[in-house]
C-alpha atoms as a PDB file:
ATOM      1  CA  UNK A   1      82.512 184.235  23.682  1.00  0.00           C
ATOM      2  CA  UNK A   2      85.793 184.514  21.243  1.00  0.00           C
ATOM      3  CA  UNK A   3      88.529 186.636  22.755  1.00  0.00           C
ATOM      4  CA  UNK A   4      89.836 188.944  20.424  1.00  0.00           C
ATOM      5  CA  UNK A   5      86.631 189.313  17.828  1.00  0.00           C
ATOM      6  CA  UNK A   6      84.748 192.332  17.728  1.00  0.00           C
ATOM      7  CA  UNK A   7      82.097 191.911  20.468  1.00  0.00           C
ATOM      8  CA  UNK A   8      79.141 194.063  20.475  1.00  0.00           C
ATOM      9  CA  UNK A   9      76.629 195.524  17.479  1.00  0.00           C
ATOM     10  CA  UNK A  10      77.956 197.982  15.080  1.00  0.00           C
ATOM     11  CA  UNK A  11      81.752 198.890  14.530  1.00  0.00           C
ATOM     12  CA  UNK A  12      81.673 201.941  13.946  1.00  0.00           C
ATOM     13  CA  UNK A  13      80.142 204.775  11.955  1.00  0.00           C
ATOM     14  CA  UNK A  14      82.530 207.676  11.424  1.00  0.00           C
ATOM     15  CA  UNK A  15      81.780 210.969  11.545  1.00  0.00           C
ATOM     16  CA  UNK A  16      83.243 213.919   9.539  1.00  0.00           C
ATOM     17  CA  UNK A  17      85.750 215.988  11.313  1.00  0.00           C
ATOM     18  CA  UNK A  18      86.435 213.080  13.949  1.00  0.00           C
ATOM     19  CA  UNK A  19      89.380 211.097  15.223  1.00  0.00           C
ATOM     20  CA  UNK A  20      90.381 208.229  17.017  1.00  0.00           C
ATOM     21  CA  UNK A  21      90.871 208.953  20.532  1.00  0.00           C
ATOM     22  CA  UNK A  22      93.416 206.495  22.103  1.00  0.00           C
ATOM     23  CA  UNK A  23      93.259 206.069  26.282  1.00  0.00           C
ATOM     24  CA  UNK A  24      96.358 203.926  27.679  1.00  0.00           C
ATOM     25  CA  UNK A  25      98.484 204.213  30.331  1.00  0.00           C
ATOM     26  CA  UNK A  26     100.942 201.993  28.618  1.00  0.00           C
ATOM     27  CA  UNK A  27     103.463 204.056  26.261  1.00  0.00           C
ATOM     28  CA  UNK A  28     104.175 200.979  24.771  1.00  0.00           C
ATOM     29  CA  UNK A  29     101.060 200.347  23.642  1.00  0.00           C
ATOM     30  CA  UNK A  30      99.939 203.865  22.549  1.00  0.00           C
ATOM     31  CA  UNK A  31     103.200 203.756  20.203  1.00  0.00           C
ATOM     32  CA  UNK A  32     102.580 199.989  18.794  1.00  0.00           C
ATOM     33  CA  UNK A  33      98.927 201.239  17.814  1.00  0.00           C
ATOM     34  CA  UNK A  34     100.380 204.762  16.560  1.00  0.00           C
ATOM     35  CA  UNK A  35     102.714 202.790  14.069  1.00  0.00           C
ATOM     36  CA  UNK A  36      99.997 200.173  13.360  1.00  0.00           C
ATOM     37  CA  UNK A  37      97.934 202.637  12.057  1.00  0.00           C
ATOM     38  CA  UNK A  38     100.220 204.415  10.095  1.00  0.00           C
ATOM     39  CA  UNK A  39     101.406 201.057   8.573  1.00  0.00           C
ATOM     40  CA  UNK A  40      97.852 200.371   7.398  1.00  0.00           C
ATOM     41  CA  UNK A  41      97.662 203.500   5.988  1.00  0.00           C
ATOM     42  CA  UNK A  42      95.401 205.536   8.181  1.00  0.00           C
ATOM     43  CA  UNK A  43      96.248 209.510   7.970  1.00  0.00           C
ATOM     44  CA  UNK A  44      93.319 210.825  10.013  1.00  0.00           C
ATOM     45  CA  UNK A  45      93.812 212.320  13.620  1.00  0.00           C
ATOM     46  CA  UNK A  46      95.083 210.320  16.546  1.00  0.00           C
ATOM     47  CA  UNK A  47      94.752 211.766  20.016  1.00  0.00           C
ATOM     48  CA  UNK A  48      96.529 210.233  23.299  1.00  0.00           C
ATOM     49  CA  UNK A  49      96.001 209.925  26.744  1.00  0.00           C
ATOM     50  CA  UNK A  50      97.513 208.184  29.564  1.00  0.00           C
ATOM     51  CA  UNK A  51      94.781 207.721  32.062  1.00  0.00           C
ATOM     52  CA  UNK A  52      90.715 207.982  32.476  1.00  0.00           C
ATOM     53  CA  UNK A  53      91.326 211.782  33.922  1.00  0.00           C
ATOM     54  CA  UNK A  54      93.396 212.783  31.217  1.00  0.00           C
ATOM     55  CA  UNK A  55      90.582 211.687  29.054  1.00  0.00           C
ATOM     56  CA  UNK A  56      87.644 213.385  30.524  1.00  0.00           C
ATOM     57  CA  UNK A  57      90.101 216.524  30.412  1.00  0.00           C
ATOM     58  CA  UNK A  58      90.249 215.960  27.096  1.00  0.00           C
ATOM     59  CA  UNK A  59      86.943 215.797  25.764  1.00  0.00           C
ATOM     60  CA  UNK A  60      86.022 218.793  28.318  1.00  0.00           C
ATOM     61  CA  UNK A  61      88.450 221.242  26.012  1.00  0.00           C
ATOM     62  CA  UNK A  62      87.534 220.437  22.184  1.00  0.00           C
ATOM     63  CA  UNK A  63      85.713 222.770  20.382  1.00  0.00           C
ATOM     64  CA  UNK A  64      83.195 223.398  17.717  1.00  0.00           C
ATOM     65  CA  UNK A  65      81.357 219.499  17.862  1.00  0.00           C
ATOM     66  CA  UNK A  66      84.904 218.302  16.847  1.00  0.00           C
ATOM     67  CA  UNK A  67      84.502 214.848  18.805  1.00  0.00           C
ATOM     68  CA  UNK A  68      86.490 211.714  18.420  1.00  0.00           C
ATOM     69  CA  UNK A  69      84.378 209.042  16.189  1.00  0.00           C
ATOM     70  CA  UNK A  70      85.996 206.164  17.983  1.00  0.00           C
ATOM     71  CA  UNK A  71      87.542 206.017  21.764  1.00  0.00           C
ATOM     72  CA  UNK A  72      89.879 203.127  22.167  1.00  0.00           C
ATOM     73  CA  UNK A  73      90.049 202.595  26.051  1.00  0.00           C
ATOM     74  CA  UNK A  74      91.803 200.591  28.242  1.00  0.00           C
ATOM     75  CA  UNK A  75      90.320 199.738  31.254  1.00  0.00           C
ATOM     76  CA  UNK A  76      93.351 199.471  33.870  1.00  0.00           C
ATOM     77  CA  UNK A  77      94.716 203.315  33.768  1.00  0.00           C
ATOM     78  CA  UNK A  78      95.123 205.120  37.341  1.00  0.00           C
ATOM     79  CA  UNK A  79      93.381 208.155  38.336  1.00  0.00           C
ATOM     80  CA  UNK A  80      90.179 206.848  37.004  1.00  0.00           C
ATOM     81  CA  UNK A  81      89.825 203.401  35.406  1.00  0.00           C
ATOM     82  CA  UNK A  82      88.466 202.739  31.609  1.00  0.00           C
ATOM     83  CA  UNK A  83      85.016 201.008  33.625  1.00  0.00           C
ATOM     84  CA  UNK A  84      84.206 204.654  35.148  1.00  0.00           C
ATOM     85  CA  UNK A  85      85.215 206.566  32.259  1.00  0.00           C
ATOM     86  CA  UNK A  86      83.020 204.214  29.812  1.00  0.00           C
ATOM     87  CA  UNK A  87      80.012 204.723  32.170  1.00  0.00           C
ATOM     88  CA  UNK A  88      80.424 208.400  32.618  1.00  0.00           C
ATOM     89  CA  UNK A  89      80.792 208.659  28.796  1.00  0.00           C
ATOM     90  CA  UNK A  90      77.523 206.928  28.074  1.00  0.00           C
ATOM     91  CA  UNK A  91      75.663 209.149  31.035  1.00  0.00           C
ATOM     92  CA  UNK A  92      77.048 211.997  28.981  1.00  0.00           C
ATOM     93  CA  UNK A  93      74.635 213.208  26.025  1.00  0.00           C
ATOM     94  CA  UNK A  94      77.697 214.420  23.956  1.00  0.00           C
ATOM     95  CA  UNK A  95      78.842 211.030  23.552  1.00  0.00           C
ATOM     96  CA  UNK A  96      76.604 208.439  23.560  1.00  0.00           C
ATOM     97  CA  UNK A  97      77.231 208.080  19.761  1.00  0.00           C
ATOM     98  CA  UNK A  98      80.607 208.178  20.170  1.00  0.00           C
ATOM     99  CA  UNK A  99      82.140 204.525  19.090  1.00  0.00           C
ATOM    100  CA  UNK A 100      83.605 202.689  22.044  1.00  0.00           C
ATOM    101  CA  UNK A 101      86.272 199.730  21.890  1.00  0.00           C
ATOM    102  CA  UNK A 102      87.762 198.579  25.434  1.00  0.00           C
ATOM    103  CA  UNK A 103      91.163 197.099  24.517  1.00  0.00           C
ATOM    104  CA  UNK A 104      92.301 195.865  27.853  1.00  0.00           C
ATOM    105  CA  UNK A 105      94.402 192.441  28.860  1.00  0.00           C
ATOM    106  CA  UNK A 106      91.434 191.555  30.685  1.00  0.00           C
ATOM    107  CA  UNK A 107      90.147 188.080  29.220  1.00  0.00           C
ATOM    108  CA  UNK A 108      87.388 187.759  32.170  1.00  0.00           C
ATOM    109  CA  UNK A 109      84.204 186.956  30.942  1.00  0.00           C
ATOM    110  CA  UNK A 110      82.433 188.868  34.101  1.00  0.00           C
ATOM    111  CA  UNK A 111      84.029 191.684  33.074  1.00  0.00           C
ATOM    112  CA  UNK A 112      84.034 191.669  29.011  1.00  0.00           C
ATOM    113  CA  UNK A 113      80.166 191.640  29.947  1.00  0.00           C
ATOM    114  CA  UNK A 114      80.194 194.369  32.412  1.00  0.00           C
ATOM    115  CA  UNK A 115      81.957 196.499  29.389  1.00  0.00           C
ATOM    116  CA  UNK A 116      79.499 195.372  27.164  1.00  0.00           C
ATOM    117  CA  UNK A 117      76.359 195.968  29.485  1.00  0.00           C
ATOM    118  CA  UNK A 118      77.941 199.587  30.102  1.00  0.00           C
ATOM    119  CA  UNK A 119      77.716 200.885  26.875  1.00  0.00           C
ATOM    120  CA  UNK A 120      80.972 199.487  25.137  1.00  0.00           C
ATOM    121  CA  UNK A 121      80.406 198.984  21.404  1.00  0.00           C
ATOM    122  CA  UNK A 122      83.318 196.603  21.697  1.00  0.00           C
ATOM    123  CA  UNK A 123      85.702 194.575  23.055  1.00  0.00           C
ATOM    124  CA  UNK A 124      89.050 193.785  22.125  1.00  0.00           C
ATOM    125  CA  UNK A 125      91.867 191.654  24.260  1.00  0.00           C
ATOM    126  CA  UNK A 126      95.093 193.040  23.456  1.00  0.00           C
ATOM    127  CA  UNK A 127      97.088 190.935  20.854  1.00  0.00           C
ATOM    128  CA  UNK A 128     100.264 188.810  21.699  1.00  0.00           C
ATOM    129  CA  UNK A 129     101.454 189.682  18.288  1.00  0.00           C
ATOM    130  CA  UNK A 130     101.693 192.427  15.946  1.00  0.00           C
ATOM    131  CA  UNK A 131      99.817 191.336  12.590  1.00  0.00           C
ATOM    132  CA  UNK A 132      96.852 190.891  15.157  1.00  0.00           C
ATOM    133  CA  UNK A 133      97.388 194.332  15.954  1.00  0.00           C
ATOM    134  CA  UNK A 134      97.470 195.302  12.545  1.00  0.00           C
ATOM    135  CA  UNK A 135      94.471 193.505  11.957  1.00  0.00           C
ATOM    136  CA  UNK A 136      93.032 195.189  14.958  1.00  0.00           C
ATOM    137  CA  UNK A 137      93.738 198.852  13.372  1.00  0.00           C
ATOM    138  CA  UNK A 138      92.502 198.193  10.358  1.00  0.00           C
ATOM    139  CA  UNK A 139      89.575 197.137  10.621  1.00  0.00           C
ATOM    140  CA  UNK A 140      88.734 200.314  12.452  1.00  0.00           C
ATOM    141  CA  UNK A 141      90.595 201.755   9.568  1.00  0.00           C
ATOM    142  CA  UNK A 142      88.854 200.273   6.805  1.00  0.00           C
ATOM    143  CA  UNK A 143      85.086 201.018   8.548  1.00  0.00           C
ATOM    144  CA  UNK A 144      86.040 204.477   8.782  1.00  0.00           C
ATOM    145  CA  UNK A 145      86.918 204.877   5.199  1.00  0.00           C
ATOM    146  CA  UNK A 146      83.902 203.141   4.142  1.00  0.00           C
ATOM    147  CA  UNK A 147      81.662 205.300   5.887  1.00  0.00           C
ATOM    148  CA  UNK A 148      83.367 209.014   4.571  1.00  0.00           C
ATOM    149  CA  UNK A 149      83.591 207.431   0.989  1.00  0.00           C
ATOM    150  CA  UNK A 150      79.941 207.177   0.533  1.00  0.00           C
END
């Protein structure tokens, strides 16, 4: 198994009055992916949250089937990790269309499985650099445009 690839069926189909939902714990990170997505051009909604709590929290308040199209979770946030989150998301009948990426440090096969097995649609390690981050964002980017252009 490649580190890095898309891992998993489908990217994603995007859905019409969704956003990309980003769950870090890592400021850093949320604001590299912020600006990598506004460097590749992408002008839809971005959400944030810094842990799995803040997440379910989240979801729990938005209104009128306004859901995000794609979740990008980490797995290592405190309060409740990405694994729990991921699993509770795909118990939860609201969401189990809802696009999942785990973008985590985690390289451990065991575990890239377990995400997998749990409902993740994907898996991405975390890039060293930033055109792999770019690369990362839009190809989430370019899916999504694809699927509201037709």
């Amino acid at each position: 198994m490649l580190f890095g690839n898309w891992k998993g069926g489908k990217l994603f189909r995007y859905m019409k009055n969704s956003f990309i939902l980003i769950a870090d714990d890592d400021a850093d990170d949320r604001m590299l992916l912020e600006t990598a997505f506004n460097e590749i051009g992408y002008i839809g909604k971005i959400g944030f949250v810094s842990n799995g709590e803040e997440l379910t929290d989240y979801l729990d308040k938005l209104e009128g089937g306004i859901k995000p199209g794609v979740i990008i979770l980490d797995l290592n946030m405190p309060r409740k990790n990405g694994m729990e989150v991921l699993k509770e998301l795909r118990n939860n009948i609201l969401f189990k269309k809802v696009h999942i990426v785990v973008f985590s440090t985690t390289r451990n096969e065991s575990e890239v499985q377990e995400c997998i097995n749990s409902g993740a649609d994907s898996y991405f390690v975390k890039p060293i650099n930033y055109n792999a981050l770019l690369d990362f964002a839009n190809g989430i980017h370019q899916v999504l445009h694809e699927s509201t252009s037709k």
